[in-house]
Protein backbone atom coordinates (compact mmCIF):
# COMPACT_ATOMS: atom_id res chain seq x y z
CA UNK A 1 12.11 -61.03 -39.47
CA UNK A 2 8.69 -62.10 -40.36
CA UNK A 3 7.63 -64.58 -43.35
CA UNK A 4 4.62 -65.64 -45.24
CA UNK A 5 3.30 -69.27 -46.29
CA UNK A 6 1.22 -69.86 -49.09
CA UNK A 7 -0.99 -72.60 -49.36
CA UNK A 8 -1.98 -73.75 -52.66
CA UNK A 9 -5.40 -74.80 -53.77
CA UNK A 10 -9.15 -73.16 -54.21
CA UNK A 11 -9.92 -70.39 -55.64
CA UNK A 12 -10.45 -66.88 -55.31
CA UNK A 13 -14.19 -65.45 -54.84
CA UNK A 14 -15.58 -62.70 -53.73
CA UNK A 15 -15.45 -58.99 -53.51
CA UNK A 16 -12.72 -56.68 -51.52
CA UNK A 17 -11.50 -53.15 -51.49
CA UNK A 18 -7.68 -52.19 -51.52
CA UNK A 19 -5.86 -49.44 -49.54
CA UNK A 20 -6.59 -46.05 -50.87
CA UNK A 21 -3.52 -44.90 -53.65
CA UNK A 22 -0.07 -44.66 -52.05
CA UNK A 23 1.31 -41.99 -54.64
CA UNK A 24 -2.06 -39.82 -54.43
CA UNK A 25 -2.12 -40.13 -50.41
CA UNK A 26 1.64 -38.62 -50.31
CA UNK A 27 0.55 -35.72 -52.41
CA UNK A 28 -3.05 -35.11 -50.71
CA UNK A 29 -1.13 -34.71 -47.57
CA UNK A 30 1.93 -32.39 -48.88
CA UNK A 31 -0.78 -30.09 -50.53
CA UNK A 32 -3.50 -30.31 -47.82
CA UNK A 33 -0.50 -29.13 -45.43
CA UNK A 34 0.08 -26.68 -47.77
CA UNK A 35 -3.45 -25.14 -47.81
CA UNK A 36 -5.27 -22.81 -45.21
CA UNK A 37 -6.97 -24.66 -43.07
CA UNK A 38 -8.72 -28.12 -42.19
CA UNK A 39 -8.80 -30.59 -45.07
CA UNK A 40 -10.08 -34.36 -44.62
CA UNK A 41 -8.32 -36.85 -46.58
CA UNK A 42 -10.86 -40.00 -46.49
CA UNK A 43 -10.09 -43.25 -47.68
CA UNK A 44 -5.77 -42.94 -47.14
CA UNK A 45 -3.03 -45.73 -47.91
CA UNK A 46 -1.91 -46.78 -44.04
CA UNK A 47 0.83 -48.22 -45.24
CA UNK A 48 4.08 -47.13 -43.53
CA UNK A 49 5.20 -45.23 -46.24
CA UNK A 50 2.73 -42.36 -46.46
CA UNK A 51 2.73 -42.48 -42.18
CA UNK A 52 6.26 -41.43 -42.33
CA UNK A 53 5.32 -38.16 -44.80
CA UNK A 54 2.42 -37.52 -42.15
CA UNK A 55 4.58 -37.72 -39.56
CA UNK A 56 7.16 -35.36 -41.90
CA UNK A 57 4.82 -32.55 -41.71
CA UNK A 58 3.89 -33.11 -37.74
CA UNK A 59 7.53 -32.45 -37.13
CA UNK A 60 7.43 -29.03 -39.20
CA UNK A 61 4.21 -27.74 -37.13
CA UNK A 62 1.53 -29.01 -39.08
CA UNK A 63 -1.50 -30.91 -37.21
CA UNK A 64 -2.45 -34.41 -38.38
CA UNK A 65 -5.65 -35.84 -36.85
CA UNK A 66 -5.52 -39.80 -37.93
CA UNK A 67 -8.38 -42.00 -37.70
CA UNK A 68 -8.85 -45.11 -39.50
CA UNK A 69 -10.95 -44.33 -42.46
CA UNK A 70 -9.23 -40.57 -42.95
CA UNK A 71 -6.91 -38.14 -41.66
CA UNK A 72 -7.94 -34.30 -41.02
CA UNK A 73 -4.74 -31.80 -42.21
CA UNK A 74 -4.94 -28.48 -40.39
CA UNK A 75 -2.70 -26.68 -43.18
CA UNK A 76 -1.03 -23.43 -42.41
CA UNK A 77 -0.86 -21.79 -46.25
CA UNK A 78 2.37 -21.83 -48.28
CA UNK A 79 4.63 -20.35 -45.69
CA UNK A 80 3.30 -22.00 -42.94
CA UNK A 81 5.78 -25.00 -42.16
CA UNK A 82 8.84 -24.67 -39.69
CA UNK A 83 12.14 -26.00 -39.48
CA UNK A 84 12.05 -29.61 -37.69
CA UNK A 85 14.21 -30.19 -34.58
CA UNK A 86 15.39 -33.53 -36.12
CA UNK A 87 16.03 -35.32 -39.19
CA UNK A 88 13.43 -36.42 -41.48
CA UNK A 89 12.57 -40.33 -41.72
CA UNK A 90 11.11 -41.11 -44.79
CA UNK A 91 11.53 -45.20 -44.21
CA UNK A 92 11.16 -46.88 -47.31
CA UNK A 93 9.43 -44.18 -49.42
CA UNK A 94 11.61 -43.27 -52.44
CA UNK A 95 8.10 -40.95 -53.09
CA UNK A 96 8.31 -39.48 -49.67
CA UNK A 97 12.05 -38.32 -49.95
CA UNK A 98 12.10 -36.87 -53.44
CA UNK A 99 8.88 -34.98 -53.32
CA UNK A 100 9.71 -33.26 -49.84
CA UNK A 101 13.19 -32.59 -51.25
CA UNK A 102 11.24 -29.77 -53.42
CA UNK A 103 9.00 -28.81 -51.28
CA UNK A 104 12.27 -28.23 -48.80
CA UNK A 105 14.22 -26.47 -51.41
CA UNK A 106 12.12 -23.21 -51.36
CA UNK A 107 11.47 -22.83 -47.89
CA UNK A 108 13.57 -20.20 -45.45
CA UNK A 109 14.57 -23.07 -42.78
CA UNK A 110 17.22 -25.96 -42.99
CA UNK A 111 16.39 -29.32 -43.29
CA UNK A 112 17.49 -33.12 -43.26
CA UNK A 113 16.17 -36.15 -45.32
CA UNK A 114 17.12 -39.93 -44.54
CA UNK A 115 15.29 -43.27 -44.80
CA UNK A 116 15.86 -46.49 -44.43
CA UNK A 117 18.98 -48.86 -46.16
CA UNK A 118 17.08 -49.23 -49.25
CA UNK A 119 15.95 -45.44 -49.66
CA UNK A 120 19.78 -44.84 -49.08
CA UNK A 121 21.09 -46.84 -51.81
CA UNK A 122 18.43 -45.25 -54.24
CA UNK A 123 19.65 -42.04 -56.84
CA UNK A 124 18.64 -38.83 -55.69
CA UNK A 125 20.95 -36.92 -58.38
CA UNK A 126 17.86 -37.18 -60.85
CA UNK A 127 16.15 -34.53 -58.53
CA UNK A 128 19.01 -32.60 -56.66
CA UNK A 129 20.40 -31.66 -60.47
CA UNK A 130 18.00 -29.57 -61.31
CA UNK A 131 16.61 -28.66 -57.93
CA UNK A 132 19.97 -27.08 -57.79
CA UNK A 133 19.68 -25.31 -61.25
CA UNK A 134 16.89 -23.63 -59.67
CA UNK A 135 19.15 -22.02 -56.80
CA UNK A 136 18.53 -25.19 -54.63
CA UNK A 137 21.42 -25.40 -51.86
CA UNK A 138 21.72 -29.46 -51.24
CA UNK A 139 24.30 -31.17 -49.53
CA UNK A 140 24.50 -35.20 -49.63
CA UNK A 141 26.39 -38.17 -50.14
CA UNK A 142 28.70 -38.65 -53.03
CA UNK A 143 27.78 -34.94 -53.53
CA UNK A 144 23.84 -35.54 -53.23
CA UNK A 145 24.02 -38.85 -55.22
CA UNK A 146 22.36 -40.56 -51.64
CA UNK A 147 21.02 -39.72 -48.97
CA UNK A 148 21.12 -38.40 -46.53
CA UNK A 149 20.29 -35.03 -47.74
CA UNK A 150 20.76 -31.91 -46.28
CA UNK A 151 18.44 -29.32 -48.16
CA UNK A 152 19.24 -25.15 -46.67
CA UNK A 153 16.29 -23.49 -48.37
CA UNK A 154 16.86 -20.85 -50.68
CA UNK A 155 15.23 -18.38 -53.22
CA UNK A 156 14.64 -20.45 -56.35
CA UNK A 157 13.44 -19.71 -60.19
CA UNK A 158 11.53 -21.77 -62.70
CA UNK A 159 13.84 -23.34 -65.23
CA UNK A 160 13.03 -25.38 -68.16
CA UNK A 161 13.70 -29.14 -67.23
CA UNK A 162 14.32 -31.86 -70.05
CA UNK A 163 14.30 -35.10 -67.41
CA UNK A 164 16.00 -38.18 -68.91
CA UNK A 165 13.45 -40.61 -67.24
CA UNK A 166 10.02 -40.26 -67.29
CA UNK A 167 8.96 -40.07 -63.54
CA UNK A 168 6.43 -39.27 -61.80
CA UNK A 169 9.02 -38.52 -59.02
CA UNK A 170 11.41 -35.96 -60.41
CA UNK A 171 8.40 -34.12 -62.10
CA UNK A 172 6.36 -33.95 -58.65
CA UNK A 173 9.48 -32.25 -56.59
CA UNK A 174 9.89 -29.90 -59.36
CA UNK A 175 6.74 -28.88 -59.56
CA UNK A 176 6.76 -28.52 -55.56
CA UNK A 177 9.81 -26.53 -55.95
CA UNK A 178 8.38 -24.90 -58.72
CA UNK A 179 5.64 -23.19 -56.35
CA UNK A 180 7.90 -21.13 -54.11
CA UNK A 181 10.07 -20.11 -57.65
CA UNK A 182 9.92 -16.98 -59.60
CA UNK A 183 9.15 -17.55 -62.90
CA UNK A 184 7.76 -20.03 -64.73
CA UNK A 185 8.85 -24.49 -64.11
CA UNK A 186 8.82 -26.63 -67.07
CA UNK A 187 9.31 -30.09 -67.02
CA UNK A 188 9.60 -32.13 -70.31
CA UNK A 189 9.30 -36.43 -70.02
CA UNK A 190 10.21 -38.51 -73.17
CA UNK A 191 7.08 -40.06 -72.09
CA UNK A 192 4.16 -39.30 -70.03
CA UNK A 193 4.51 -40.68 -66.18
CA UNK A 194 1.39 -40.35 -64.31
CA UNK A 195 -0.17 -37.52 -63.47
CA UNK A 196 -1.53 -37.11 -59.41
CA UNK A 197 0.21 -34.03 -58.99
CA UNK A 198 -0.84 -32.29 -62.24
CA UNK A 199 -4.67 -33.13 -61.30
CA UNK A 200 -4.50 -32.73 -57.60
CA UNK A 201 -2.77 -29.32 -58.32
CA UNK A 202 -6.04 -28.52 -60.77
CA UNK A 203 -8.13 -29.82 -58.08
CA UNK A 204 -6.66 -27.46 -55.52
CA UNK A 205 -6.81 -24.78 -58.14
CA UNK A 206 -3.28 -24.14 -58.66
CA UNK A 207 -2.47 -23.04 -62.26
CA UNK A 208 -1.08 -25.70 -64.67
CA UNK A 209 -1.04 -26.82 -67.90
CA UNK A 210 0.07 -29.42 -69.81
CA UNK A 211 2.10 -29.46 -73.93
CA UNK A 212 2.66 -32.88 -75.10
CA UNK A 213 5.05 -34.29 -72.76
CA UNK A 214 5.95 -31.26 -71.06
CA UNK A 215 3.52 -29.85 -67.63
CA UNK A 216 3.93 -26.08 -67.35
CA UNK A 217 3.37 -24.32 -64.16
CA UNK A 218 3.65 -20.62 -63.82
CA UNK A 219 5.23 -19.93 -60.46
CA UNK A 220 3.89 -19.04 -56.71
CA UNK A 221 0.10 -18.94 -57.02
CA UNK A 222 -0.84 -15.75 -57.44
CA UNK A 223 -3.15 -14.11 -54.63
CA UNK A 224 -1.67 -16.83 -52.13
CA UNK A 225 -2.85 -20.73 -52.27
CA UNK A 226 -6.57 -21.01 -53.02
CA UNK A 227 -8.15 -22.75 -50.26
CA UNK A 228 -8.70 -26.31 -48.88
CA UNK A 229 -10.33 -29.28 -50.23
CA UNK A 230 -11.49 -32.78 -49.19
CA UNK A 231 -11.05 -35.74 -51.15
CA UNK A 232 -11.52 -39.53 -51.63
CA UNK A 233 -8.44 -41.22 -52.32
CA UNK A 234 -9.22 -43.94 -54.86
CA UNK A 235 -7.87 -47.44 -54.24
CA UNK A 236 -4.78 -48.40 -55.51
CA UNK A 237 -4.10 -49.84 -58.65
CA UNK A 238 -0.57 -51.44 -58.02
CA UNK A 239 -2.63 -52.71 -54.84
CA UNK A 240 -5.32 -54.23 -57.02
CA UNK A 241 -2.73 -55.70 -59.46
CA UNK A 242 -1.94 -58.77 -57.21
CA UNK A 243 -5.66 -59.80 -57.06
CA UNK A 244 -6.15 -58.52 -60.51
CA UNK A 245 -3.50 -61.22 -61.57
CA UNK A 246 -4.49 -63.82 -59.08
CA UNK A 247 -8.14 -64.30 -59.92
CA UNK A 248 -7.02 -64.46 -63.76
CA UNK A 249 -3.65 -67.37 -63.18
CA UNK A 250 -6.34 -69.26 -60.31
CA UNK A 251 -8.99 -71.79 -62.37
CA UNK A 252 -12.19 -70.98 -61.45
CA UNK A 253 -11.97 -67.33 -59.98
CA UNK A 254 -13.86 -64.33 -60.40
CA UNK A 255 -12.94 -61.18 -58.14
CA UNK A 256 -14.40 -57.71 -57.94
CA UNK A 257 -12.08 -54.96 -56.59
CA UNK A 258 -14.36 -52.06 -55.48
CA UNK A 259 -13.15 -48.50 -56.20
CA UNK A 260 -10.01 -48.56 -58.16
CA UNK A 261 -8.20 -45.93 -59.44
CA UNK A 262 -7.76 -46.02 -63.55
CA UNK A 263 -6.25 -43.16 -64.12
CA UNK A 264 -4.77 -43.27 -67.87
CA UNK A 265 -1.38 -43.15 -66.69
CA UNK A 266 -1.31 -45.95 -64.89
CA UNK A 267 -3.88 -48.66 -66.48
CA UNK A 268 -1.04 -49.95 -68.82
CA UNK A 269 -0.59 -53.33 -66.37
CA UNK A 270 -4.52 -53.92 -67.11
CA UNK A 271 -4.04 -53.21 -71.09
CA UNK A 272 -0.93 -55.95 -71.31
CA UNK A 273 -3.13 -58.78 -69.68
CA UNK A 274 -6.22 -57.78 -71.45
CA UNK A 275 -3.80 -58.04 -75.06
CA UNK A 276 -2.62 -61.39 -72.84
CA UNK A 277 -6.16 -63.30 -72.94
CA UNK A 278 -6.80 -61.77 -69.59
CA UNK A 279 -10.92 -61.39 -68.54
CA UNK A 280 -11.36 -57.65 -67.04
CA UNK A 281 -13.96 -56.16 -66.75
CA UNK A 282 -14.28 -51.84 -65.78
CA UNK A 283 -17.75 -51.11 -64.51
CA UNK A 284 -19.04 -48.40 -62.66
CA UNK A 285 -16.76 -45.59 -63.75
CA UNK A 286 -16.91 -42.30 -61.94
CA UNK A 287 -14.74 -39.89 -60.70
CA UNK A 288 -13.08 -38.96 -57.24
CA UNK A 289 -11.58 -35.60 -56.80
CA UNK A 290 -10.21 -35.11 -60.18
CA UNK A 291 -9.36 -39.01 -60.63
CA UNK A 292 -11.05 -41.36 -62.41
CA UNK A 293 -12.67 -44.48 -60.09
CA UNK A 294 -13.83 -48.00 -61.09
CA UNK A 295 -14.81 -51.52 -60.41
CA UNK A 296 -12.57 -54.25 -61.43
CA UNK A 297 -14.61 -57.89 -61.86
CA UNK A 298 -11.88 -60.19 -63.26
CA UNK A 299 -12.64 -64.04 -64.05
CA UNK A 300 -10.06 -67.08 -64.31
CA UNK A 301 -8.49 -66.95 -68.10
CA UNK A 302 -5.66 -68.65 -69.97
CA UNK A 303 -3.15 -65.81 -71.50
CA UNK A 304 -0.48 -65.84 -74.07
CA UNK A 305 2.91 -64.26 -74.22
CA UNK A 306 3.30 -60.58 -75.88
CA UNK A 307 6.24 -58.51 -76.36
CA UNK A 308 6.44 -55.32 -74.02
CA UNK A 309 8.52 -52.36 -74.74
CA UNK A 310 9.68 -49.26 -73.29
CA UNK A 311 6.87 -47.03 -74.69
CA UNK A 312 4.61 -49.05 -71.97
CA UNK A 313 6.84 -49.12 -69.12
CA UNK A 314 6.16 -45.45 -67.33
CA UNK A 315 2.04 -46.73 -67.22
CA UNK A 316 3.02 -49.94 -65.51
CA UNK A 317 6.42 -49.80 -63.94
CA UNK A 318 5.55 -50.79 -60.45
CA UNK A 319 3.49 -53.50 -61.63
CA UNK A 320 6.46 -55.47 -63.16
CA UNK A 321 7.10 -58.18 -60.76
CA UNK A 322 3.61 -59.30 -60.81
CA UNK A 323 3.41 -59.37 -64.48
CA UNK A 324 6.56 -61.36 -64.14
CA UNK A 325 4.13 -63.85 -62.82
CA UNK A 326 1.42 -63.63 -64.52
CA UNK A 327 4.07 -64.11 -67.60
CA UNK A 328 5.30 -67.24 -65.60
CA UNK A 329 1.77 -68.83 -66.50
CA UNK A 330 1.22 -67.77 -69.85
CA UNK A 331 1.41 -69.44 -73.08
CA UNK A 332 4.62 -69.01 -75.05
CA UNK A 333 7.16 -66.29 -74.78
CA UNK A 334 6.98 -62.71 -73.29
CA UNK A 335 9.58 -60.26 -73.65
CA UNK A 336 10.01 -56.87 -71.51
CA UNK A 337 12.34 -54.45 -72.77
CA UNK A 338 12.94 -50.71 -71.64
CA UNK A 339 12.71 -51.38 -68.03
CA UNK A 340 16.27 -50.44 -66.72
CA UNK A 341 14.37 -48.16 -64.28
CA UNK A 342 13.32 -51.39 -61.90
CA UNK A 343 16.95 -51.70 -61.30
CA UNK A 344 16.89 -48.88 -58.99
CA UNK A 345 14.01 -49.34 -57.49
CA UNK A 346 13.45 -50.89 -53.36
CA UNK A 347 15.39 -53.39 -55.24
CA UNK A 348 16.99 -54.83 -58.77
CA UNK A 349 13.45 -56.02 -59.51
CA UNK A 350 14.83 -57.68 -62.90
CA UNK A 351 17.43 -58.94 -61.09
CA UNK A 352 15.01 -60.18 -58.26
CA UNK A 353 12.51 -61.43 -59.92
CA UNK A 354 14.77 -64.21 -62.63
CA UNK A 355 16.31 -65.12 -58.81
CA UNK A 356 12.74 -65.79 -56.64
CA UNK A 357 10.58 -67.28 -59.66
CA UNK A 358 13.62 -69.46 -60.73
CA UNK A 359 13.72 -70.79 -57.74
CA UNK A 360 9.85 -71.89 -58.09
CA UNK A 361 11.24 -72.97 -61.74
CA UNK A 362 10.00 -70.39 -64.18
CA UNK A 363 12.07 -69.98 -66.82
CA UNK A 364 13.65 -66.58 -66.93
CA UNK A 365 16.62 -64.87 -69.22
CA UNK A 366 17.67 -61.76 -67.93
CA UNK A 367 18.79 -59.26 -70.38
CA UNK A 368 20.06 -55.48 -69.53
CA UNK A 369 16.59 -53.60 -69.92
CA UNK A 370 14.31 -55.98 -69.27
CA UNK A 371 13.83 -59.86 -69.21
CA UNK A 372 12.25 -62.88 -71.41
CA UNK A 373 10.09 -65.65 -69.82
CA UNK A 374 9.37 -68.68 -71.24
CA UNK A 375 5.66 -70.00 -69.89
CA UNK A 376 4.50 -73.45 -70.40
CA UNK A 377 3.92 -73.23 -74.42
CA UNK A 378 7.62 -71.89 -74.28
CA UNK A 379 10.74 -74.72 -75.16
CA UNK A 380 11.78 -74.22 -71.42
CA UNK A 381 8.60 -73.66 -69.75
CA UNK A 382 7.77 -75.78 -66.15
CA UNK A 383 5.17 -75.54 -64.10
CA UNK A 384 5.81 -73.68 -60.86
CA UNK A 385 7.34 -75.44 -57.68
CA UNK A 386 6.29 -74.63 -54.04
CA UNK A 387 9.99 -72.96 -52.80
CA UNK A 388 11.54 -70.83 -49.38
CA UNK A 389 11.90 -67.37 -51.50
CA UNK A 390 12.94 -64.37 -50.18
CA UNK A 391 11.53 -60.77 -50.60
CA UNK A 392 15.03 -58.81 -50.62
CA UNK A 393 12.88 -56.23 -48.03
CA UNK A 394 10.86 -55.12 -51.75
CA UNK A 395 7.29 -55.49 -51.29
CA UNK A 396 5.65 -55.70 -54.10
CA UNK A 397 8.25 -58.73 -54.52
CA UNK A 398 7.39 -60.50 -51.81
CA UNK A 399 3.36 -59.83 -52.42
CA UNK A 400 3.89 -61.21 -56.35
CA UNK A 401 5.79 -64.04 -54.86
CA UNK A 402 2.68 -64.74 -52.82
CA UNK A 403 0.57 -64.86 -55.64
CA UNK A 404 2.81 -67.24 -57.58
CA UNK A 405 2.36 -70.10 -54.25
CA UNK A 406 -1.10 -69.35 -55.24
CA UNK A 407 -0.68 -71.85 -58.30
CA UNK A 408 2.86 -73.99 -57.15
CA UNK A 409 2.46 -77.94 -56.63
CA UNK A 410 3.26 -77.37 -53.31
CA UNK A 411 3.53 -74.52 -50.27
CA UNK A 412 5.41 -71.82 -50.79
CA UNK A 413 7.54 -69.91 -47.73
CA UNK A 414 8.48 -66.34 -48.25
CA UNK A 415 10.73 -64.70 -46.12
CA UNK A 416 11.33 -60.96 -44.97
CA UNK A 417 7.96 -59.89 -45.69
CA UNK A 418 7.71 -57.16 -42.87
CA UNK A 419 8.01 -54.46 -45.78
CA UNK A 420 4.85 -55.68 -47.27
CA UNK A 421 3.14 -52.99 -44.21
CA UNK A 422 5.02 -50.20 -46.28
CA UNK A 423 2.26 -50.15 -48.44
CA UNK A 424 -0.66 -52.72 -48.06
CA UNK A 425 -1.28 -53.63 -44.46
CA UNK A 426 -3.43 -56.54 -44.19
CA UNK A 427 -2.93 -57.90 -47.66
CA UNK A 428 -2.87 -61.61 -46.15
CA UNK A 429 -6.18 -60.88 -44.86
CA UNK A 430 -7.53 -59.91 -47.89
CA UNK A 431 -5.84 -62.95 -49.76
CA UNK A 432 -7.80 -65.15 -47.21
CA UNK A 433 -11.08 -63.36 -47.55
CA UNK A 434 -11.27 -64.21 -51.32
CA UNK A 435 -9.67 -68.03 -50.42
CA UNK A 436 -12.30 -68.64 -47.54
CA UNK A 437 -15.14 -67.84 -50.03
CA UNK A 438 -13.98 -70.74 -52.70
């Protein structure tokens, strides 16, 4: 079991990039596989979790050249994949599972789906119900509750889908279901999630449109799938948000993160500070195979509790343990409401989070939905202790917990921190490029 120390002290200067987007990597390789012929995918996460859905399409025939900087998809067309001699790993991808549990539906071979403890423990009924109201045929535990899943593919049709959740998740493996259905796939959200499939479909030129909340597509593409395409894969946002929150909470910072994504649907993290006192500047906007890019220049600032609801949550809900400490340090109360989701996610991240950051004495009341911390201007507010935290094997836990030993009184010692390579290898490095620079 590996751990991490944090030293306090310094601060953070400097410039760095982040690994390229986790959730548009998956999908750039699912639809690159999916094309006819060689597509290069430049800029990719590395992060464990998108190696296992590369490694996903190796085992059903499709060739994967990796370098560092990009990996080269030789995609066989629609029909092209075969049936895989073993099970499926997905490790720790949540992403990985549910978006090749569509794709799997439709195809004419049988399959099986597994990942690691935590993947196990996470709900897969959101997509195997309607997956299965299309004609899907899936077998799991507690009748497809968990996985493992067993998908037999089958002929499927379009339904109209009214999903309880907004997710980003159950719309994607719909939508990759929907392209081997007859008929038309509609999938309604009570609010928008983000969008990487919807504009990586567009930018493969597969038919879609969107109605309010709802994202239409009309069924197999007609005149067979359009072609490859190489693309950039932007960096990560949910990557950036550790440094974005670091050089803010750190007295006398100023960090610029070099092509970030800031795609609409998932700024929301960078709206909340920014309404929190937060200094962020977006320069240099362009765009990167249907995504929007920028730079990120944030500077040290003081920030003041807000209230947070539900309508925000879908733009920023894997950013919520590191606006748990960037809460930790602000002024006054902030409340967060609406975010049952994070209790299924690698972990309880509500629960989580009032557990680690109490232990470096933030002040913390946990509350169904959602949480309320009390910063320094707050009647309960302390200043943050050094502490031995854990990450419960969530990374984005034990990277926010990291950034918190950035400002404790004295080191901080976080264990299990092995999952942080499921999605940003090297993020110590990067932590000490900005500290050596101070």
């Amino acid at each position: 079991m590996s751990s991490l120390t944090i030293n306090p002290g310094g601060h953070l200067k400097g410039a760095i990039t982040v690994p390229g987007d986790k959730s548009i990597t998956h999908r750039a390789i699912i639809l690159s596989a999916l094309a006819e012929g060689e597509s290069a995918i430049t800029g990719y996460c590395r992060g464990e979790d998108c190696l296992n859905t590369a490694r996903a399409f190796r085992a059903m025939g499709i060739q994967i050249g990796e370098q560092p900087d990009r990996l080269r998809v030789s995609g066989k067309g629609l029909w092209g994949l075969t049936e895989p001699e073993q099970p499926i790993d997905c490790g720790n991808s949540g992403t990985g599972i549910r978006l090749l549990t569509g794709l799997l539906a439709g195809q004419d071979f049988f399959t099986v789906l597994t990942g690691d403890e935590f993947v196990r423990r996470r709900p897969m009924g959101r997509v195997v119900k309607p997956l299965r109201q299309m004609g899907a045929m899936i077998a799991g535990r507690k009748g497809g509750e968990l996985a493992p899943l067993a998908v037999t593919g089958s002929r499927l049709h379009g339904i109209a889908y009214a999903s309880p959740v907004a997710s980003a998740q159950v719309k994607s493996s719909l939508l990759l279901a929907g392209l081997y259905a007859q008929g038309v796939t509609r999938v309604t959200e009570p609010q928008r999630s983000r969008d990487h499939t919807e504009r990586l479909f567009r930018y493969f030129g597969i038919p879609i449109r969107e109605e309010g909340t709802a994202v239409v597509l009309p069924g197999q593409p007609p005149g067979g799938w359009p072609g490859t395409k190489d693309l950039v894969v932007p960096g990560d946002l949910s990557a950036a948000a550790f440094f974005v929150v670091a050089a803010t909470i750190v007295p006398g910072s100023d960090v610029t993160i070099t092509g970030v994504g800031v795609n609409p649907t998932r700024i929301g993290l960078l709206e909340v500070l920014t309404e929190m006192g937060a200094d962020i500047q977006i320069l240099n906007r362009r765009e990167e195979a249907g995504e929007p890019v920028a730079d990120l220049r944030v500077c040290a600032a003081s920030l003041r509790g807000i209230r947070i609801g539900a309508e925000r949550m879908p733009q920023m809900i894997d950013e919520f343990p590191i606006l748990c400490v960037a809460a930790a340090l602000a002024a006054g109360d902030t409340v967060i409401t609406g975010a049952g989701e994070l209790r299924v996610k690698e972990s309880d991240r509500i629960a989580t989070m009032v557990l680690e950051l109490g232990k470096m004495g933030a002040a913390m009341t946990e509350l169904p939905d959602g949480l309320i911390i009390q910063g320094p201007g707050g009647q309960r507010g302390r200043q943050l202790h050094g502490a031995v935290c854990t990450s419960h094997g969530d990374h984005r836990v034990a990277m926010s917990l990291a950034i918190a030993g950035l400002v404790a009184d004295a080191p901080t010692h976080i264990e299990n921190t092995a999952c942080i390579e499921t999605s940003f290898p090297g993020f110590n490095g990067k932590l000490l490029e900005l500290l050596t620079k101070s």
